[in-house]
C-alpha atoms as a PDB file:
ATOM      1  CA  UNK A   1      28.995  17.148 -23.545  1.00  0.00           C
ATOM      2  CA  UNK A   2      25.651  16.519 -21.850  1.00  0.00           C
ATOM      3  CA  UNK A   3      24.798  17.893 -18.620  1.00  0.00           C
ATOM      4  CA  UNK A   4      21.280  16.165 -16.409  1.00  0.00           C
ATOM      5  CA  UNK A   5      19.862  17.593 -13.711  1.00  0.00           C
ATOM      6  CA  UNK A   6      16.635  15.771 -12.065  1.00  0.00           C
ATOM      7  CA  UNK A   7      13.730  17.238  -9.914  1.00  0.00           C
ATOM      8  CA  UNK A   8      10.637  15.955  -8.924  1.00  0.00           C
ATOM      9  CA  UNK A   9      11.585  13.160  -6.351  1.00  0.00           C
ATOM     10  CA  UNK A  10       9.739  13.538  -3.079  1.00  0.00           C
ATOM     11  CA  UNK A  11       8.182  11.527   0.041  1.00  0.00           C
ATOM     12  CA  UNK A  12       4.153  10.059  -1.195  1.00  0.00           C
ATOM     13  CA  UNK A  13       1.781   7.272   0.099  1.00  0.00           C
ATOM     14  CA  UNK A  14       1.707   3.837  -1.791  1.00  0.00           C
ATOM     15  CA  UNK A  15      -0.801   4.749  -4.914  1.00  0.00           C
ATOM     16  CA  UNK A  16      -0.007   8.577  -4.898  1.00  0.00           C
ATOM     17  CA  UNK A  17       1.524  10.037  -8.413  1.00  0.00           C
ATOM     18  CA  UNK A  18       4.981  11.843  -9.174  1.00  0.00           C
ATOM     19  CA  UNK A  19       6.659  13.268 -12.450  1.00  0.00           C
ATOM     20  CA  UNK A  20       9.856  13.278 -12.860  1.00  0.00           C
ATOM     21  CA  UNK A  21      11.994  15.877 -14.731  1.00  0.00           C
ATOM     22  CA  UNK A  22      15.132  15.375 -16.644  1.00  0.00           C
ATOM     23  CA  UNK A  23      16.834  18.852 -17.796  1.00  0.00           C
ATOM     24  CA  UNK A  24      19.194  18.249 -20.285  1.00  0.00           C
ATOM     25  CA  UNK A  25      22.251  21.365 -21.581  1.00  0.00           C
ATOM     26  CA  UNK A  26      23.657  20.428 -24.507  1.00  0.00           C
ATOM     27  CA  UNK A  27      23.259  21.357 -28.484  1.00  0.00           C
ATOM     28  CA  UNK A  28      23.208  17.808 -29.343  1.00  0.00           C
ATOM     29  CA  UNK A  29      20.344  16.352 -26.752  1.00  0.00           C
ATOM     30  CA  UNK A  30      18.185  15.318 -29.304  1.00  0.00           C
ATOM     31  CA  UNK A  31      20.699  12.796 -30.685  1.00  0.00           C
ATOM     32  CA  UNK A  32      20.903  11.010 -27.381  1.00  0.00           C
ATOM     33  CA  UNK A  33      18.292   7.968 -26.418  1.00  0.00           C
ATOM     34  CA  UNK A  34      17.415   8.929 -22.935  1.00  0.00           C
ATOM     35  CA  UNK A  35      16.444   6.960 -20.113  1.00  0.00           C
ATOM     36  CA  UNK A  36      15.663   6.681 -16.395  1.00  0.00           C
ATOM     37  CA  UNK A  37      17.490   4.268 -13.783  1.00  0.00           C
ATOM     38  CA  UNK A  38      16.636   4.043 -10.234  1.00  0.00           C
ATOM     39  CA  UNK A  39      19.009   2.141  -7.639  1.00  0.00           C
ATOM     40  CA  UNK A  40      17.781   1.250  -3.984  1.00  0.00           C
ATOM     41  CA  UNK A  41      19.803   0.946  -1.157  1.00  0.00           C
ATOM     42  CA  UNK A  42      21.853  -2.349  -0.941  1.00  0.00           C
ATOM     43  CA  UNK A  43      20.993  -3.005  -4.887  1.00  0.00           C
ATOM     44  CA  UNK A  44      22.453  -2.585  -7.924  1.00  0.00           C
ATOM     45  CA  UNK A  45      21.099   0.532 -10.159  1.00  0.00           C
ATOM     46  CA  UNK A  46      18.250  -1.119 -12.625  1.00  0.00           C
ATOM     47  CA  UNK A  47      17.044   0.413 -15.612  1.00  0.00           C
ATOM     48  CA  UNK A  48      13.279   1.774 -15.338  1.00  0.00           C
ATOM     49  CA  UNK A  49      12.253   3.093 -18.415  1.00  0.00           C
ATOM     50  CA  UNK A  50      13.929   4.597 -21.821  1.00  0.00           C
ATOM     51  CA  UNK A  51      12.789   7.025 -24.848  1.00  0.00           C
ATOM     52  CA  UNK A  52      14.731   6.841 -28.358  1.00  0.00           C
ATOM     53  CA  UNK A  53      16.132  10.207 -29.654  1.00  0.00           C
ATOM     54  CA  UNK A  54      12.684  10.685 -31.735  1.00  0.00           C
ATOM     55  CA  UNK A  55      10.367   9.898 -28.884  1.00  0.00           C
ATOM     56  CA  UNK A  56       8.589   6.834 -30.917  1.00  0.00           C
ATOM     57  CA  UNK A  57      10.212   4.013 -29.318  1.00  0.00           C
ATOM     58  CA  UNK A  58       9.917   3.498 -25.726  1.00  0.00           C
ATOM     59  CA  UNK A  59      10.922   0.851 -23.405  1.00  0.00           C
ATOM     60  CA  UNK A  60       9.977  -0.267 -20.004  1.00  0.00           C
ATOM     61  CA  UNK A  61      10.658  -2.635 -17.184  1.00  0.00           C
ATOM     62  CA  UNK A  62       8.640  -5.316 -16.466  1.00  0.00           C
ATOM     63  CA  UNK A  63       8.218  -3.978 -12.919  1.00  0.00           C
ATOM     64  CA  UNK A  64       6.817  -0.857 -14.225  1.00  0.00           C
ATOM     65  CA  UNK A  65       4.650  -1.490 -17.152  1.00  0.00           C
ATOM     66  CA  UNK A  66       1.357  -0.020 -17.125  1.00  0.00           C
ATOM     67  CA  UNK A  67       2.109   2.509 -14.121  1.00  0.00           C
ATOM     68  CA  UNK A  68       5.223   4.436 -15.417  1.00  0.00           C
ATOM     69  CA  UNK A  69       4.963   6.744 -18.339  1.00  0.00           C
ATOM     70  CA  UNK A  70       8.261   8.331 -19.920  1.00  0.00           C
ATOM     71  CA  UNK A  71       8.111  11.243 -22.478  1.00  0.00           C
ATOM     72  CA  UNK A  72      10.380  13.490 -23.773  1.00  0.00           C
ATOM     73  CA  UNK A  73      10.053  17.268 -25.334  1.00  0.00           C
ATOM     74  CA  UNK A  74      13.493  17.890 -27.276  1.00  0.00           C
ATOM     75  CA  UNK A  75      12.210  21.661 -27.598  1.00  0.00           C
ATOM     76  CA  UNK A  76      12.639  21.889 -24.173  1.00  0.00           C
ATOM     77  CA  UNK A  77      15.821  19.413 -23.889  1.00  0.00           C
ATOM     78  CA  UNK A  78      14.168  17.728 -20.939  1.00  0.00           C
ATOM     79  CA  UNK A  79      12.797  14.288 -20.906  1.00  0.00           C
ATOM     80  CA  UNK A  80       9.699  13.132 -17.946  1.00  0.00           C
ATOM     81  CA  UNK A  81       9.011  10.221 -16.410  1.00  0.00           C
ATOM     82  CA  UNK A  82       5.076   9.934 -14.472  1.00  0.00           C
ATOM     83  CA  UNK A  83       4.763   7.547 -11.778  1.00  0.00           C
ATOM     84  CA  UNK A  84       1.477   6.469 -11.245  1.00  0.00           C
ATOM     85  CA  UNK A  85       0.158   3.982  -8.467  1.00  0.00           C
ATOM     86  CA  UNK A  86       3.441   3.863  -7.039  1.00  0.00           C
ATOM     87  CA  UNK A  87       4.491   1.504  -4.501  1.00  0.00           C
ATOM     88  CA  UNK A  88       6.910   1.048  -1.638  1.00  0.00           C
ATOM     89  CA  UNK A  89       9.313  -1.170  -3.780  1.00  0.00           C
ATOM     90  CA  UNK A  90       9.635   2.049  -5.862  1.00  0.00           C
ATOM     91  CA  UNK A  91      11.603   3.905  -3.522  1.00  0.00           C
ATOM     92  CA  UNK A  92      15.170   4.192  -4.817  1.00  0.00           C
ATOM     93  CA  UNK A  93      17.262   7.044  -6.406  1.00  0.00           C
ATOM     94  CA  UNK A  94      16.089   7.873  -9.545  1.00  0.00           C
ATOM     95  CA  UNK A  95      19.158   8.479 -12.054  1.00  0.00           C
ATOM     96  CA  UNK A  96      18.249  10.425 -15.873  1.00  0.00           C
ATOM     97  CA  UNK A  97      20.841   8.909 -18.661  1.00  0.00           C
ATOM     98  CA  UNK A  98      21.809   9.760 -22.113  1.00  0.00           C
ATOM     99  CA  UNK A  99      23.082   7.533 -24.601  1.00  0.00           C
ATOM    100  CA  UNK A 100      24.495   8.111 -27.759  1.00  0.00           C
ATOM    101  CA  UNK A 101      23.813   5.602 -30.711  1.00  0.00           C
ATOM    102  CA  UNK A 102      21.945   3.515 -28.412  1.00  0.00           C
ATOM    103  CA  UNK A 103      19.251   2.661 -26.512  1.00  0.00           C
ATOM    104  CA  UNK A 104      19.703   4.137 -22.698  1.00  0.00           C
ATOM    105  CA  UNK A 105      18.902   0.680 -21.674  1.00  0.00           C
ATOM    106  CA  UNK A 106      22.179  -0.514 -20.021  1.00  0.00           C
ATOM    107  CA  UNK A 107      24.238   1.194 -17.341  1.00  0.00           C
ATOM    108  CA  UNK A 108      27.333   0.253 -18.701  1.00  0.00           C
ATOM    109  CA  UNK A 109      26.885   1.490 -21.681  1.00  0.00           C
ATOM    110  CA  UNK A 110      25.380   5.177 -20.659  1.00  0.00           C
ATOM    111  CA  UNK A 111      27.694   7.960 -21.884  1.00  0.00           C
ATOM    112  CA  UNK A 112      26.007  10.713 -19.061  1.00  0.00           C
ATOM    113  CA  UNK A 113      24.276  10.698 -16.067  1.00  0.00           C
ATOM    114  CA  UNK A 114      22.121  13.112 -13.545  1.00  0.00           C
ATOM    115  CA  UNK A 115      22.947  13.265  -9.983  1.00  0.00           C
ATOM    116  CA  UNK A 116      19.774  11.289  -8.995  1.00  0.00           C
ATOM    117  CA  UNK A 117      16.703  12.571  -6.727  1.00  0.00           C
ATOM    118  CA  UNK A 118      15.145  10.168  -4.518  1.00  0.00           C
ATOM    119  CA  UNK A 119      11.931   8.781  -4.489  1.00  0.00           C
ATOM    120  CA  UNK A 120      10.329   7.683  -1.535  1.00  0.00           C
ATOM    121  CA  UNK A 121       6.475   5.707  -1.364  1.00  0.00           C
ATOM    122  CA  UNK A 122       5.691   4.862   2.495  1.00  0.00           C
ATOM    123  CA  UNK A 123       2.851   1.972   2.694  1.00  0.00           C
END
């Protein structure tokens, strides 16, 4: 059992900076690819950006590249994502995931979920 809890979201100016936090409880964390979602309103929830269980493979949407950074510190069981130059097609709910044996890359296959914090960028 994996438990995610999110912090970080807030209200910011189109180009302004955010990091998002991911706390993960749990003895196994480490074995879980982790990765962050975000779902606007009216949309279906997209995948953003993903970090293997070792922290040397990471994988990002096209939509994202270059701006978003995602990290992950298994001492710590938590897992970051930095949002720079963000933009008002950013603002969604931002979701953490953990997948075991996989790649946190697909909702549907996503074995645990946060409760989401929103993001908001005004122009």
């Amino acid at each position: 059992q994996v438990q995610l809890v999110e912090s970080g979201g807030g209200l910011v100016q189109a180009g302004d900076s955010l990091r998002l936090s991911c706390a993960a409880s749990g003895r196994t964390y480490a074995n879980y690819a982790m990765g962050w979602f975000r779902q606007a309103p009216g949309k279906e929830r997209e995948f953003v950006s993903a970090v293997s269980w070792s922290g040397n493979t990471l994988y990002y949407a096209d939509s994202v590249k270059g701006r978003f950074t995602i990290s992950r510190d298994n001492a710590k069981n938590t897992v970051y994502l930095q949002m720079n130059s963000l933009k008002p097609e950013d603002t969604a709910v931002y979701y953490c995931a953990a997948e075991m044996n996989g790649r946190a890359r697909y909702p549907g296959n996503i074995d645990y979920w946060g409760q989401g914090t929103q993001v908001t960028v005004s122009s």
